[in-house]
Protein backbone atom coordinates (compact mmCIF):
# COMPACT_ATOMS: atom_id res chain seq x y z
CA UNK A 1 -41.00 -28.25 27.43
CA UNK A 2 -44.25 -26.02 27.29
CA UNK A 3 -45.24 -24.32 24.61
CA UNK A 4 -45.14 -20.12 25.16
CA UNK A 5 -46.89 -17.01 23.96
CA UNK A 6 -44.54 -14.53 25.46
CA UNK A 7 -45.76 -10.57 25.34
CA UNK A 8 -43.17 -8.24 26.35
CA UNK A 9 -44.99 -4.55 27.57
CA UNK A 10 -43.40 -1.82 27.50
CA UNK A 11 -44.09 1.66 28.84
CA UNK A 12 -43.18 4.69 26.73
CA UNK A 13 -40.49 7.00 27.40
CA UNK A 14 -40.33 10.43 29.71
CA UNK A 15 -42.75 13.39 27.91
CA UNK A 16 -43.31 16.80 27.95
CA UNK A 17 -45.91 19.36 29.28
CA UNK A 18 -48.35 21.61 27.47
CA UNK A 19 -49.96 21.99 24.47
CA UNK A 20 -49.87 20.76 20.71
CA UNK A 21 -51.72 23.05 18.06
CA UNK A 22 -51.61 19.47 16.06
CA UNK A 23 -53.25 16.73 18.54
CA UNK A 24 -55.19 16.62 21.26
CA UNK A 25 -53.29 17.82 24.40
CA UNK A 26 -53.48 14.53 25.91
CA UNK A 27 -51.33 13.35 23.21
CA UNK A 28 -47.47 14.82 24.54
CA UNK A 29 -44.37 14.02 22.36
CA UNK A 30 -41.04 13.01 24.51
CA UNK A 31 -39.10 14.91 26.87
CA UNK A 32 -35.36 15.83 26.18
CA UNK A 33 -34.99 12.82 29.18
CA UNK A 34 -37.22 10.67 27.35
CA UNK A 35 -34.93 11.44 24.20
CA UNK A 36 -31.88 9.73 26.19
CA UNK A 37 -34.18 6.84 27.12
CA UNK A 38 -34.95 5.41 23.75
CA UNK A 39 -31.38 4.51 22.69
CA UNK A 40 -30.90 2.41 26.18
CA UNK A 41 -34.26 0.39 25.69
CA UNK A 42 -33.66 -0.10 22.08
CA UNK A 43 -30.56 -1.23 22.95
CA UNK A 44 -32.10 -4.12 25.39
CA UNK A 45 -34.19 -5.36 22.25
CA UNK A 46 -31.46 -5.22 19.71
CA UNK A 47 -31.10 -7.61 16.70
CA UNK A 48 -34.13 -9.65 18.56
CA UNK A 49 -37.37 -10.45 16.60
CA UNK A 50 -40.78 -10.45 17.21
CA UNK A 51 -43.65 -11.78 15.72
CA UNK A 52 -45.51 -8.72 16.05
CA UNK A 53 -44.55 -5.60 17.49
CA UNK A 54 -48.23 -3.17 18.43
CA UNK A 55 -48.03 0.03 19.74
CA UNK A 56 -50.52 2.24 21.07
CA UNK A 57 -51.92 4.65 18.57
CA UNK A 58 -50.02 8.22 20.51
CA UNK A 59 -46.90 9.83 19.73
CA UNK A 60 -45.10 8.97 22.60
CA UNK A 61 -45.95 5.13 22.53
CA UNK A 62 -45.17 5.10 19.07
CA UNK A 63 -42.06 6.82 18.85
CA UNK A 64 -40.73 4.65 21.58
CA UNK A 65 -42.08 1.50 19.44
CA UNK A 66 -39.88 3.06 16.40
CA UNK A 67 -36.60 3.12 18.33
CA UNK A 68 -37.17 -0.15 19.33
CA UNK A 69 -38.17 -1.33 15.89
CA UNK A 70 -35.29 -0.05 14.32
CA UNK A 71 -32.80 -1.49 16.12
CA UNK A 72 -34.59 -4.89 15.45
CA UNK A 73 -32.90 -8.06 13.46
CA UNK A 74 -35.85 -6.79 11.02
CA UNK A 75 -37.41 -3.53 11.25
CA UNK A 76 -41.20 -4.76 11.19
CA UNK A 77 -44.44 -3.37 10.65
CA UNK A 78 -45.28 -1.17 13.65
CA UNK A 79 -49.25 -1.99 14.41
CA UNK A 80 -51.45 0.66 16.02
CA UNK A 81 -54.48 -0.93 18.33
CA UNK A 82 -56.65 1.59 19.87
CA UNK A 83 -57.66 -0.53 22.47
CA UNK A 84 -53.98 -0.08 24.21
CA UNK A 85 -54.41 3.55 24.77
CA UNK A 86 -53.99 5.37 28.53
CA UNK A 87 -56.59 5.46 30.63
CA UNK A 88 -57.93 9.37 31.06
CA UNK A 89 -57.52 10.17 27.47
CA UNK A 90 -60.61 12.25 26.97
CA UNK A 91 -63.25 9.77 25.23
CA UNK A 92 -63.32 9.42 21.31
CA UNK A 93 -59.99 10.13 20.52
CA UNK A 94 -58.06 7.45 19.91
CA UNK A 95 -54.77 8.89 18.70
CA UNK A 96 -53.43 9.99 15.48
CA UNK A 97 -53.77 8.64 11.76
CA UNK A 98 -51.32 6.27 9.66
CA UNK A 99 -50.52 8.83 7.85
CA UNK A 100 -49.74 11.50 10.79
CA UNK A 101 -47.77 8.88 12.94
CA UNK A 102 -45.56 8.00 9.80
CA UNK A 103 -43.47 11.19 10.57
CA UNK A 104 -41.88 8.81 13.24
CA UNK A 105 -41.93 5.63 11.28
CA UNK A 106 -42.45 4.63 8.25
CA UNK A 107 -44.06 1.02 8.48
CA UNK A 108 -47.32 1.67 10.01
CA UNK A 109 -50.55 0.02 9.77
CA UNK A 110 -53.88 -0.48 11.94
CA UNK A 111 -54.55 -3.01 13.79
CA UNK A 112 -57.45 -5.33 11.55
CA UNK A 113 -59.60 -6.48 14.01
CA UNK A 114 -62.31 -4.32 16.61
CA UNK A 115 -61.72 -5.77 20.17
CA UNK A 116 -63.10 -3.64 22.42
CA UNK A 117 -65.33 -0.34 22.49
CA UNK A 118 -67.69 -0.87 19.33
CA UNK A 119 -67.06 0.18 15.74
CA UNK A 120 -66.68 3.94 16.96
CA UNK A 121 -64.36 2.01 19.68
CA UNK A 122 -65.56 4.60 22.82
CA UNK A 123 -63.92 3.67 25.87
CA UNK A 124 -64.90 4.63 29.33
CA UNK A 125 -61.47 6.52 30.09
CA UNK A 126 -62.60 7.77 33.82
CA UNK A 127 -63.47 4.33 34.62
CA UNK A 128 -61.47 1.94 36.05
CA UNK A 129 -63.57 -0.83 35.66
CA UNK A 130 -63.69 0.07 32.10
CA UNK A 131 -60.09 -0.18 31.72
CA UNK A 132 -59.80 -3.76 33.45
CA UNK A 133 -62.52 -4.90 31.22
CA UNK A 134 -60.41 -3.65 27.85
CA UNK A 135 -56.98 -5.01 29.46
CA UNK A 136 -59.15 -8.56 29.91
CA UNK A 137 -60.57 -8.19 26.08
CA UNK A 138 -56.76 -7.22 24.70
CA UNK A 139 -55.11 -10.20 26.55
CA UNK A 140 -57.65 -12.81 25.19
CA UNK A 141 -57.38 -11.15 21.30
CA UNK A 142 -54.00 -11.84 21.77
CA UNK A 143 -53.85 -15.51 23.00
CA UNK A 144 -56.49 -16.27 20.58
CA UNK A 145 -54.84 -14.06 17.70
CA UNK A 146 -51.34 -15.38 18.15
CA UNK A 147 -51.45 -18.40 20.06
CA UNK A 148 -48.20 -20.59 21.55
CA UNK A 149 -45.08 -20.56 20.47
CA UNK A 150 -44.76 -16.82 19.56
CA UNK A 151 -43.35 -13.42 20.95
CA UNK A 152 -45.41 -10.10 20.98
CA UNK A 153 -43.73 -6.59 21.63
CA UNK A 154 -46.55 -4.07 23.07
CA UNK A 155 -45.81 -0.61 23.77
CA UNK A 156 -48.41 1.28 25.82
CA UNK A 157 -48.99 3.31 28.95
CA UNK A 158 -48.38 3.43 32.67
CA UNK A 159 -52.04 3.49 34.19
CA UNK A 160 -53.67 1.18 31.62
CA UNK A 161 -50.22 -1.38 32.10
CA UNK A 162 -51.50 -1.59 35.50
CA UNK A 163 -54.97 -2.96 34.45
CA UNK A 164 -52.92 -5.08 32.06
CA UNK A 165 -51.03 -7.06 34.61
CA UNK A 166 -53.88 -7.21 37.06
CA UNK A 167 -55.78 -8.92 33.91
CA UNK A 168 -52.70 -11.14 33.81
CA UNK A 169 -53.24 -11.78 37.29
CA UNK A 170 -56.61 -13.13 36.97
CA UNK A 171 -58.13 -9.19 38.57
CA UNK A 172 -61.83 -9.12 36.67
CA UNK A 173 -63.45 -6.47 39.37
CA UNK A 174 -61.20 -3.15 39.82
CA UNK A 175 -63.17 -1.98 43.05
CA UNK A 176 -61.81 -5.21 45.10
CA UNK A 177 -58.29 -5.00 43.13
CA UNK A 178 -55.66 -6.22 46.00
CA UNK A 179 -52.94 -6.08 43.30
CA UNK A 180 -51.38 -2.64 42.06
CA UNK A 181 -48.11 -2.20 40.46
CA UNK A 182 -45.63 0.42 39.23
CA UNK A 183 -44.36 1.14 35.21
CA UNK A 184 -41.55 3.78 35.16
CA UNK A 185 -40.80 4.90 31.88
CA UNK A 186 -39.45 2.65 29.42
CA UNK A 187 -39.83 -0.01 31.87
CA UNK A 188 -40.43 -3.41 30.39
CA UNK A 189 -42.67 -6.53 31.98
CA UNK A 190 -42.51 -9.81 30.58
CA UNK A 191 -45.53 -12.38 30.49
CA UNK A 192 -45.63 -15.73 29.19
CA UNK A 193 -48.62 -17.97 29.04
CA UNK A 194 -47.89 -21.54 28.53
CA UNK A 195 -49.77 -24.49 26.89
CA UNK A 196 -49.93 -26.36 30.39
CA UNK A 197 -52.24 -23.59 31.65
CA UNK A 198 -49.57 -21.77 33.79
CA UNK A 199 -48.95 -17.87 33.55
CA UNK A 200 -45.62 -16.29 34.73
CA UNK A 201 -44.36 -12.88 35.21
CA UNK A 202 -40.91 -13.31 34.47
CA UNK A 203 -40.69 -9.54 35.41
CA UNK A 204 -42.18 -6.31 35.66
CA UNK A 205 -41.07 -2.85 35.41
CA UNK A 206 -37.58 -3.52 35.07
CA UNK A 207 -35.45 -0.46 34.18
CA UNK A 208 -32.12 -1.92 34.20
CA UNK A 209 -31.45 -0.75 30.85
CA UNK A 210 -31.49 2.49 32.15
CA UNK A 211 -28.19 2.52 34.24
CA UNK A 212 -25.99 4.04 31.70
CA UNK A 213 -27.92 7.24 32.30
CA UNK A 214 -27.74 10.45 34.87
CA UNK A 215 -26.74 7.81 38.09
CA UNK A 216 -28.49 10.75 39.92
CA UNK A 217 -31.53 9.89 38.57
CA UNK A 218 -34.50 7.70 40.32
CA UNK A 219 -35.86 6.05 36.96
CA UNK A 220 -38.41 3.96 39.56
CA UNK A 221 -40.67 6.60 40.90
């Protein structure tokens, strides 16, 4: 049997609107529907393990890591990588400190190594191209970080998930991109890249944990 790196991605849950006096607006907390969403996809994950679990470095991604975490075999060490943060986030910021995000979890630290963006890590947020390029520089950090054999919890955004599976899918130029797809909230995809050369989507923005909810709701728009 191949050997597999398996990366699990997961959007975060439902937000709010409007302002926070802390952050930069960009950054939004969860919605009282993304509230009710954490305990059903921490409940798909539970008493699993991971070898890593990385979140993006914004409120939303992060408190969606936490419930995850916690309902882990092990609650592990939540790791923040700037380089998974959305696409249209106004350039320069790239989320809140250690020390801020530890309000939502306590086991936080940065991610060690620069992959993308330069030491002031500036990415181009209105360009798409940009984004493919960063989702291309993530996936190879990871393959070369982790290697076969392990399993990788990410928790990230819609938009820059899409530039993430089009990297899976071998997309390197965003203006010819045949290849779109959709991430409702909490929606997880599942990748595995084997030691035979082979890459499979086992799925992708499956919501299924999500039925115990409001029936009424569409959770795939």
């Amino acid at each position: 049997m191949a050997e597999k790196l398996e990366l699990f991605y997961v959007r975060h849950a439902d937000v709010v609107g409007g302002d926070c006096e802390e952050r930069n607006p960009s950054d939004r907390d969860l919605s009282e529907l993304g509230e009710r969403q954490l305990p059903c996809v921490a409940e798909r994950f539970a008493g699993r393990s991971f070898d890593a679990v990385i979140s993006s470095p914004m409120v939303r991604c992060v408190r969606t890591a936490a419930a995850i975490a916690n309902r882990l075999e092990t609650p592990p060490v939540i790791e923040l990588m700037p380089e998974l943060i959305e696409k249209g986030t106004p350039t320069g910021y790239i989320g809140q400190s250690v020390e801020y995000l530890t309000r939502y979890y306590p086991k936080l630290t940065r991610c060690p190594d620069l992959i993308y963006g330069g030491p002031e890590r500036i990415f181009l947020q209105d360009d798409k191209q940009d984004a493919l390029n960063r989702a291309v520089a993530v996936i190879a950090y990871l393959r070369k970080r982790f290697g076969y054999g392990k399993r990788v919890l990410l928790v990230s955004h819609a938009c820059f998930g899409i530039s993430f599976l089009q990297a899976v899918a071998g997309v390197t130029d965003e203006a010819h991109a045949q290849y779109r797809t959709t991430m409702a909230n909490t929606s997880v995809s599942k990748v595995k890249f084997t030691d035979d050369g082979v890459i499979r989507i086992s799925f992708q923005n499956d919501t299924s944990h999500l039925r115990t909810l409001d029936p009424d709701i569409d959770f795939n728009i």
